[in-house]
Protein backbone atom coordinates (compact mmCIF):
# COMPACT_ATOMS: atom_id res chain seq x y z
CA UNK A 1 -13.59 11.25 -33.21
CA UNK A 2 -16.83 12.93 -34.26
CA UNK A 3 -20.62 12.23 -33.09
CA UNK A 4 -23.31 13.03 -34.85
CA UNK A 5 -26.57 13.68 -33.64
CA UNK A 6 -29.65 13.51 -36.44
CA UNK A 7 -33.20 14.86 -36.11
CA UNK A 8 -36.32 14.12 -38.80
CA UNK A 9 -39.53 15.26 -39.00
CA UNK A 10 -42.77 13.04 -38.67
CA UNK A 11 -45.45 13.59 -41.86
CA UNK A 12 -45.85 17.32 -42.27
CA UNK A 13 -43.51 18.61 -39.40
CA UNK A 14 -40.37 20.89 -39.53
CA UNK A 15 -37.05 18.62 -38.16
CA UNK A 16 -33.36 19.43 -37.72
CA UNK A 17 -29.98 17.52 -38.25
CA UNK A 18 -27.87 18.12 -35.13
CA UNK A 19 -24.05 17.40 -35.54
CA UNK A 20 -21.98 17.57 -32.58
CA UNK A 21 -18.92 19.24 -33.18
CA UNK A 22 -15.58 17.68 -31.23
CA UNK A 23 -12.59 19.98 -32.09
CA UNK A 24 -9.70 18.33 -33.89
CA UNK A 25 -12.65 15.31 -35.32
CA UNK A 26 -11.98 13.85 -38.36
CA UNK A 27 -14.21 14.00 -41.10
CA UNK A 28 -15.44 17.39 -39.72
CA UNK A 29 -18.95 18.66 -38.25
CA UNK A 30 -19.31 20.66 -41.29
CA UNK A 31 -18.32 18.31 -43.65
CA UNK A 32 -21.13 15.44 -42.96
CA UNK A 33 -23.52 18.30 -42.01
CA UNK A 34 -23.47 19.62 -45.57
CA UNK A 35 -23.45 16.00 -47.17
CA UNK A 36 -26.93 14.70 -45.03
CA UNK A 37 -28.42 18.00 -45.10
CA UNK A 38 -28.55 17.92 -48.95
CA UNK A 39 -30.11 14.03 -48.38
CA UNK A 40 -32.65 15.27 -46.36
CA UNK A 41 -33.64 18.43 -47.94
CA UNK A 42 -36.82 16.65 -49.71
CA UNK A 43 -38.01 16.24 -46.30
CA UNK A 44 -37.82 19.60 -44.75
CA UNK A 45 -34.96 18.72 -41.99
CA UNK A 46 -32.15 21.16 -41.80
CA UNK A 47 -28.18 20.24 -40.88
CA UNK A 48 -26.63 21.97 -38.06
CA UNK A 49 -24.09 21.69 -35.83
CA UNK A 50 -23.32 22.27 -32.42
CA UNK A 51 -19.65 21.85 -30.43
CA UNK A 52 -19.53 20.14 -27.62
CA UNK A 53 -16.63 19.43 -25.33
CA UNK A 54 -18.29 15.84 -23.47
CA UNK A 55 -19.97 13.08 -25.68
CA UNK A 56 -22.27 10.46 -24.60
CA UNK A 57 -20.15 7.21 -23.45
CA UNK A 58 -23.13 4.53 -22.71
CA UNK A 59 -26.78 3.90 -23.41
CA UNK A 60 -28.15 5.94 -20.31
CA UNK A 61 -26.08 9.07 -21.50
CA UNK A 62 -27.42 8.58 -25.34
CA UNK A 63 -30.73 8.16 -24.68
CA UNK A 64 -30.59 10.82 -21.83
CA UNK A 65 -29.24 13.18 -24.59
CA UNK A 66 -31.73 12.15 -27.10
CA UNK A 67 -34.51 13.21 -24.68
CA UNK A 68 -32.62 16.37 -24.18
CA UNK A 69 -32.53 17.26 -27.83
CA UNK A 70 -35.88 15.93 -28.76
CA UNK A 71 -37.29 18.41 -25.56
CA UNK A 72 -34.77 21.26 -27.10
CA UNK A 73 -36.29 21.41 -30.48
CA UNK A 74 -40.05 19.99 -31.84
CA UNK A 75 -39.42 17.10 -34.41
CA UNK A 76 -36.24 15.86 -32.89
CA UNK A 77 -36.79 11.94 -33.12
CA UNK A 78 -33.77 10.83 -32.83
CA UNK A 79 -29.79 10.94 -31.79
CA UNK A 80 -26.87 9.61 -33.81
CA UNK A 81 -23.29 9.15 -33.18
CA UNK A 82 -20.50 7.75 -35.47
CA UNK A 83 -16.21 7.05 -34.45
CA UNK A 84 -13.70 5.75 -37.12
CA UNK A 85 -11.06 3.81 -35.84
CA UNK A 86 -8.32 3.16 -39.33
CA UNK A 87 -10.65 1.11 -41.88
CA UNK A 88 -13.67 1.28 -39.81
CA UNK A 89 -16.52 3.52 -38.70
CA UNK A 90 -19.53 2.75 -36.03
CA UNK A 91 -22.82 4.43 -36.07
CA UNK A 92 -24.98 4.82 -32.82
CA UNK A 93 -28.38 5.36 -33.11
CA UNK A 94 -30.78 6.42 -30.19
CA UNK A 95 -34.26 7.11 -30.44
CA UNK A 96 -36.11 8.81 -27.60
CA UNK A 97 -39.31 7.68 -28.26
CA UNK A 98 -38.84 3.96 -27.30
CA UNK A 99 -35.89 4.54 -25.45
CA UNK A 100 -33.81 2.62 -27.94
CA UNK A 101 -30.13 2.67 -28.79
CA UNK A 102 -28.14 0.92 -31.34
CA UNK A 103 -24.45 0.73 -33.12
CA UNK A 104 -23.79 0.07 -36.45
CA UNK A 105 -20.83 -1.00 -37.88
CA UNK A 106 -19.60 0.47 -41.01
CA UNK A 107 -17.17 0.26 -43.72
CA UNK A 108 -14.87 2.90 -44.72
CA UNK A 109 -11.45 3.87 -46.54
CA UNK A 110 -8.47 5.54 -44.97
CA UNK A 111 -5.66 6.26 -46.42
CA UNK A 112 -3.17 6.94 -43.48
CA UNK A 113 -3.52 8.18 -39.48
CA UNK A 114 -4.92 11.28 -39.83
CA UNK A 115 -5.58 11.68 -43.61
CA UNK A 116 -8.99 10.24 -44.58
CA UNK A 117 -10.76 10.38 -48.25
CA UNK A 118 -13.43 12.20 -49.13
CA UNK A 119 -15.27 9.04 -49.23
CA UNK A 120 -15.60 8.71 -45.40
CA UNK A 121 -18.05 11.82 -44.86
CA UNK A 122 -20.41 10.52 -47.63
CA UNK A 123 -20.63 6.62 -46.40
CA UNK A 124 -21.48 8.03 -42.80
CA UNK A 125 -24.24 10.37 -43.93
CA UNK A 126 -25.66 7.88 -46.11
CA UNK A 127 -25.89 5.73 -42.88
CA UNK A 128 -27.67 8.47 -40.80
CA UNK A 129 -30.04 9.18 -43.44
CA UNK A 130 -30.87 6.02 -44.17
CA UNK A 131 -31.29 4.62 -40.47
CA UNK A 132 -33.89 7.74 -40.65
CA UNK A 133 -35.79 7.08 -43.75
CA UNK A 134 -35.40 3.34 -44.15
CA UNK A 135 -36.79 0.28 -42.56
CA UNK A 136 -33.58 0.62 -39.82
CA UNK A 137 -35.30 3.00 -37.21
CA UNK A 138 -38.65 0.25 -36.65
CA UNK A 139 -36.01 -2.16 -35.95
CA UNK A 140 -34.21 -0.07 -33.62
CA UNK A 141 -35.59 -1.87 -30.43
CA UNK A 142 -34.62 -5.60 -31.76
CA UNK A 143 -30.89 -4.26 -32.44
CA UNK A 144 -30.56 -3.13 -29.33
CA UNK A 145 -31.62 -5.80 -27.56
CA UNK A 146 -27.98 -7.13 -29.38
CA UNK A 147 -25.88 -3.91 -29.45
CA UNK A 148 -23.59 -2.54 -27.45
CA UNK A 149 -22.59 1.08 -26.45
CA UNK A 150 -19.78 2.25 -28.75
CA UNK A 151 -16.81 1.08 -26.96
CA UNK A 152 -14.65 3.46 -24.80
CA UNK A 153 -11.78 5.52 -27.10
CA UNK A 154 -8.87 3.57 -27.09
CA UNK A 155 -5.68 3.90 -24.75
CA UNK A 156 -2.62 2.87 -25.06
CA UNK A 157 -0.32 0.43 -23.45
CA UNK A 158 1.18 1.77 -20.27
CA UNK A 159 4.86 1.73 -20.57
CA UNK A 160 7.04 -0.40 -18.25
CA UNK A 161 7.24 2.90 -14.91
CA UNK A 162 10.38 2.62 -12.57
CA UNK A 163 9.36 3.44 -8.75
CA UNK A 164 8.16 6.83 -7.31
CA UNK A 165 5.69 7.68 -10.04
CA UNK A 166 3.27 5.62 -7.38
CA UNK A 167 5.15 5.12 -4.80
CA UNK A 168 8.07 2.84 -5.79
CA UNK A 169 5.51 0.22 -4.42
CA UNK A 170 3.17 -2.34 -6.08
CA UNK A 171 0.25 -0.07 -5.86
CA UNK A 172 0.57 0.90 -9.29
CA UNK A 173 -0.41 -1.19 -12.36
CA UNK A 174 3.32 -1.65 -12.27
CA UNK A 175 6.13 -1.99 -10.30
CA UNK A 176 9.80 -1.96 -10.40
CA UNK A 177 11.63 -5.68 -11.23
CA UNK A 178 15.31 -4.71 -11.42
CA UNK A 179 16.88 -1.90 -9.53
CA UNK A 180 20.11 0.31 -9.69
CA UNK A 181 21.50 1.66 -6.54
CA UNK A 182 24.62 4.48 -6.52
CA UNK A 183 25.31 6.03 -3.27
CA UNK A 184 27.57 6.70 -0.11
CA UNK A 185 28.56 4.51 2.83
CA UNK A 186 30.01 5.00 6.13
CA UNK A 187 31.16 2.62 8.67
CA UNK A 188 32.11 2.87 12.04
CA UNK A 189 33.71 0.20 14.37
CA UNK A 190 33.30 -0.82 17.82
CA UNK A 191 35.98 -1.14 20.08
CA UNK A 192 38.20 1.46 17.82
CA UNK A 193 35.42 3.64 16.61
CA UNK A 194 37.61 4.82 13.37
CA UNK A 195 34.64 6.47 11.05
CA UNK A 196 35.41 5.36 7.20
CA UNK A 197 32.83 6.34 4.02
CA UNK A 198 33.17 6.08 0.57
CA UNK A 199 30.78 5.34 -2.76
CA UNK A 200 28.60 2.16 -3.23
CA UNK A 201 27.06 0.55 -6.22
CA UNK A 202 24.21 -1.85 -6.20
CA UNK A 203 21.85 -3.79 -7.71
CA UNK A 204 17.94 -4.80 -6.32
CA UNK A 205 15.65 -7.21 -8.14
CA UNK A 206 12.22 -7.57 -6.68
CA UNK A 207 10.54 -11.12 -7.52
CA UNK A 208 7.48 -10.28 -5.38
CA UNK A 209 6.17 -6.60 -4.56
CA UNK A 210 7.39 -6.83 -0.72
CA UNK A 211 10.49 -9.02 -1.09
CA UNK A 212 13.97 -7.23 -3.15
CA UNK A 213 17.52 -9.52 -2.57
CA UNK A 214 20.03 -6.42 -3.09
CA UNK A 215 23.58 -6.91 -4.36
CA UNK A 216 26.16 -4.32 -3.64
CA UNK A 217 29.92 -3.47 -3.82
CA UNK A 218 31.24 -0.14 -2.52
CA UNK A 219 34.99 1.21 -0.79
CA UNK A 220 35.20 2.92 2.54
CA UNK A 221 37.75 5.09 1.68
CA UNK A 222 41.55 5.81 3.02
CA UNK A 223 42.25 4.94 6.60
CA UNK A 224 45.81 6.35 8.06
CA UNK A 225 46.87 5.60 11.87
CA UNK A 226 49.95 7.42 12.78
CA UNK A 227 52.38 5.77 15.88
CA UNK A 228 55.25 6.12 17.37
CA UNK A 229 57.04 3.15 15.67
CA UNK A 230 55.53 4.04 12.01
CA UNK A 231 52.37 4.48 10.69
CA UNK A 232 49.18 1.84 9.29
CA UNK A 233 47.32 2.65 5.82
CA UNK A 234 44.11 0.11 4.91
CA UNK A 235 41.66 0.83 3.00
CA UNK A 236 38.42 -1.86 3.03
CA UNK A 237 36.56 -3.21 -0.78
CA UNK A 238 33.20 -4.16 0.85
CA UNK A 239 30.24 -7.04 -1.48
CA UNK A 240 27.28 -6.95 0.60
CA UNK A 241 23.63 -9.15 0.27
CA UNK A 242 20.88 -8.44 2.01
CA UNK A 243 17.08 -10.28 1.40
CA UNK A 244 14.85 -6.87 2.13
CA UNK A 245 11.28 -7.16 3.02
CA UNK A 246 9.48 -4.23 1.94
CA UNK A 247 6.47 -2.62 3.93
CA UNK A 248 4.69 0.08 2.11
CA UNK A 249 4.06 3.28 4.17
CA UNK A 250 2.33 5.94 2.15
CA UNK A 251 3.81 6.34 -1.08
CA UNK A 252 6.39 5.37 0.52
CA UNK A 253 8.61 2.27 2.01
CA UNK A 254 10.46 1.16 4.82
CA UNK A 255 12.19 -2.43 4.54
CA UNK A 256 14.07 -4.42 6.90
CA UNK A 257 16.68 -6.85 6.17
CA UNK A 258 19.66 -9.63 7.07
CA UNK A 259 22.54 -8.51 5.61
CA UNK A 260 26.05 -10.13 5.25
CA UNK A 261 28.85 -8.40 4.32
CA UNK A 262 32.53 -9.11 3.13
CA UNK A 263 35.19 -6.68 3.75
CA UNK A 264 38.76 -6.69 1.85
CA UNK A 265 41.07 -4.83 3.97
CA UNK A 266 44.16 -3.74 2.17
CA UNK A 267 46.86 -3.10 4.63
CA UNK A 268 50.69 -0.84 4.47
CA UNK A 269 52.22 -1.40 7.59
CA UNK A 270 55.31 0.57 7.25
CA UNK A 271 57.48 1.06 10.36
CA UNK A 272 59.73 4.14 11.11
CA UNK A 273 63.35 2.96 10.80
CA UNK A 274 65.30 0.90 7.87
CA UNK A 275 62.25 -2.08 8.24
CA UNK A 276 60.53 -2.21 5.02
CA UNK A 277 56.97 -1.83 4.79
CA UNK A 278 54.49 -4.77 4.86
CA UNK A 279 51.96 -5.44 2.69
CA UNK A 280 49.00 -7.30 3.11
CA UNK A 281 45.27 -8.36 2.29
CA UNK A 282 42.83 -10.27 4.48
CA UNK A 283 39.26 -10.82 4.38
CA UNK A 284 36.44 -10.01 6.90
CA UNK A 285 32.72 -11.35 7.60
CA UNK A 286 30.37 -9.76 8.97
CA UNK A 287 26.50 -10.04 9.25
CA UNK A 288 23.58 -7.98 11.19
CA UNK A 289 20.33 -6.63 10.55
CA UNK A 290 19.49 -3.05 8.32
CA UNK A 291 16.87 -0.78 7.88
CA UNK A 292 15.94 1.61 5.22
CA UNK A 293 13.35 3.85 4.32
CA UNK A 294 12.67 4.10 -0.02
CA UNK A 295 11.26 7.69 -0.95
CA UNK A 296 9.53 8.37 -4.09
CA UNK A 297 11.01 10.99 -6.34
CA UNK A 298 10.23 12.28 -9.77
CA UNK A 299 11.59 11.04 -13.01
CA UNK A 300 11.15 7.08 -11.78
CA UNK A 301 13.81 7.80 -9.11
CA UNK A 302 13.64 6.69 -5.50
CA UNK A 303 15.74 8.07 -2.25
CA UNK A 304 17.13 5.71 -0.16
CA UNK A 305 18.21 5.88 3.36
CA UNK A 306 19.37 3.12 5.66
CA UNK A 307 20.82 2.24 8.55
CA UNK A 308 22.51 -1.45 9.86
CA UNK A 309 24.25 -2.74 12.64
CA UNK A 310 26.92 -5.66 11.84
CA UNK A 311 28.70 -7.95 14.13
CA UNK A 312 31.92 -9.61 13.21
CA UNK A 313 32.32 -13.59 12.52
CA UNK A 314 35.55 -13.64 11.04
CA UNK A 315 37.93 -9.97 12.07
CA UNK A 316 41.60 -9.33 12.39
CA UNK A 317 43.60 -6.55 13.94
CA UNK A 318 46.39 -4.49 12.12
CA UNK A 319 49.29 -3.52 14.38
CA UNK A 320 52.88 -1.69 13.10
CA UNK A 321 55.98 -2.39 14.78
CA UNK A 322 54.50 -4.74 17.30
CA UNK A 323 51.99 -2.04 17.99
CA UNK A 324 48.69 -2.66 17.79
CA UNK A 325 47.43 0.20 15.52
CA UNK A 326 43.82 -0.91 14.58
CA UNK A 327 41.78 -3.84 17.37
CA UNK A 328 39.74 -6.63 15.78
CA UNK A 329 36.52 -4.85 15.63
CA UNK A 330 33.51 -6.51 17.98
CA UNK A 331 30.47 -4.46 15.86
CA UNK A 332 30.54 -1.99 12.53
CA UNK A 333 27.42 0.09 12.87
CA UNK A 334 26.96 1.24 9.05
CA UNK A 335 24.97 3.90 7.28
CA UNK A 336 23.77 4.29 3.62
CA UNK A 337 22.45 7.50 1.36
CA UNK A 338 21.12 7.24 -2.41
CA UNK A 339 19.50 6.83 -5.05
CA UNK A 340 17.84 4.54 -6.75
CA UNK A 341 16.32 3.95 -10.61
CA UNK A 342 13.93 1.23 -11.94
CA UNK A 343 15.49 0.29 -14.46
CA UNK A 344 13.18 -2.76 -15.02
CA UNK A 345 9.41 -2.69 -14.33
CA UNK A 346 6.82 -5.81 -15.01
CA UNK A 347 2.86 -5.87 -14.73
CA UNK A 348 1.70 -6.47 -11.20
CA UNK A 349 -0.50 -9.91 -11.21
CA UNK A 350 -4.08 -9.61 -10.84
């Protein structure tokens, strides 16, 4: 992106081209310097250029830089700018005297991204010089009555961002839709208070910024209770749902949630002696209340850490030999460490 900025000479006075040079523009500073400095040479005006780092981005900045230039340097009348976008080039004209500003749209050939013809350098000059010279500049104050500042450079699209680039919230243009979870469990029950962990896997989707149903399936490990008449080996398969309702604090989250889970404890009884061991599966139930606190990471991943508390609707107990080796449980108090990835993220709704 290049802008230009043009100075001519009233009747009998000296006047001066200014180009502003942006590094990396396309054509170059030099290039349409050289071309409209030959145009104007008849008249006296030079070409120059000048790098700049900021441009002007509305009509108070061009016509404040017009006034700058024209104060700068006797005979500066007026302040041009020109961007190419593929096929097409715009020219902005300010003049400081009436406090006018225009944009001009122009046609011009390119033959790729970056490559553009010679062609390009010429039709732009042409337009300066001839918005100086011609009948363009008296008609400056009726265009702009109608034009527009150029408009601002384009950017593109953001791209779908999991949670903890802003938050893992919906403060951000957007915000995570579908969620994986991977992380460890523990459970411990009430009367027995036998601690078991293991891994969990899960799945979040979040229809609404502050509401996320979570799916999950996990194992609590290997659980071995030794007696005198034999010994009692379970393990539990737990599926838990929970409905969490998300609170942002910070960039970051705390969300509270009912939660129901489903335990499948598979049990060995296996009693010292001849007796052959007993196998056997049975479900349990049982639902509560959890809280967890969601912390932003880097790379669109999200820490989790949560806590619930779970009484049981539907138990059993596990005994070997006629000894009871493992009660009914009354409560499970549960705990939960992660991570989490957006795997899914939609536009927030204005």
């Amino acid at each position: 992106m290049l802008w230009l900025a043009a100075a001519t000479a009233a009747a009998g006075e000296a006047g001066r081209v200014v180009i502003l040079d942006v590094p990396g523009a396309q054509p170059s500073a030099a290039e349409v310097a050289l071309l409209l400095g030959g145009m104007l040479k008849d008249m006296g005006v030079d070409a120059e250029t000048l790098a700049v780092i900021e441009l002007p981005r509305d009509r108070a900045e061009w016509i404040a830089a017009a006034h700058t230039a024209a104060a700068a340097e006797p005979g500066t009348l007026a302040l041009y700018g020109y961007e190419c976008r593929e096929r097409a080039c715009r020219l902005a004209v300010a003049d400081p005297r009436s406090d006018t500003f225009a944009v001009i749209p122009l046609e011009a050939r390119r033959t790729g991204p970056t490559e553009v013809t010679d062609d390009i350098p010429a039709v732009l000059a042409e337009a300066a010089e001839q918005a100086l010279t011609g009948s363009l500049l008296p008609e400056l104050t009726r265009i702009a009555e109608r034009g527009d500042p150029l408009p601002p450079r384009p950017c593109p699209e953001p791209k779908a961002s999991p949670p903890g680039k802003d938050g893992g919230n919906a403060k951000g243009d957007w915000r995570p839709w579908l969620k994986i979870e991977g992380g460890y469990q523990g459970d411990d029950s009430y009367p027995d208070g036998r601690p078991e962990n293991g891994a969990r896997l899960g799945v979040s989707i979040m229809p609404a910024p502050f509401l996320g149903p979570t799916f999950g399936v996990g194992w609590l490990g290997i659980d071995e209770v030794e007696l005198s008449r034999g010994r009692l080996i379970s393990h539990r398969l737990t599926v838990d749902l929970a409905l969490r309702v998300i609170l942002p604090v910070g960039p970051a989250a705390v969300s509270i949630a009912p939660v129901s889970r489903l335990d499948v404890v598979f049990s060995k009884s296996d009693p010292s002696g001849p007796a052959p061991a007993l196998h056997d599966e049975n479900p349990e139930l049982h639902v509560g209340g959890a809280i967890m606190w969601h912390l932003p990471f880097p790379l669109g991943l999200e820490g989790q850490v949560g806590m619930s508390v779970l009484a049981t609707v539907l138990g059993k107990g596990y005994d070997v030999g006629g000894i009871e080796a493992v009660p009914e449980s009354m409560v499970r108090f549960a705990w939960s460490v992660g991570i989490a990835w957006g795997a899914l993220a939609i536009k927030n709704d204005k």
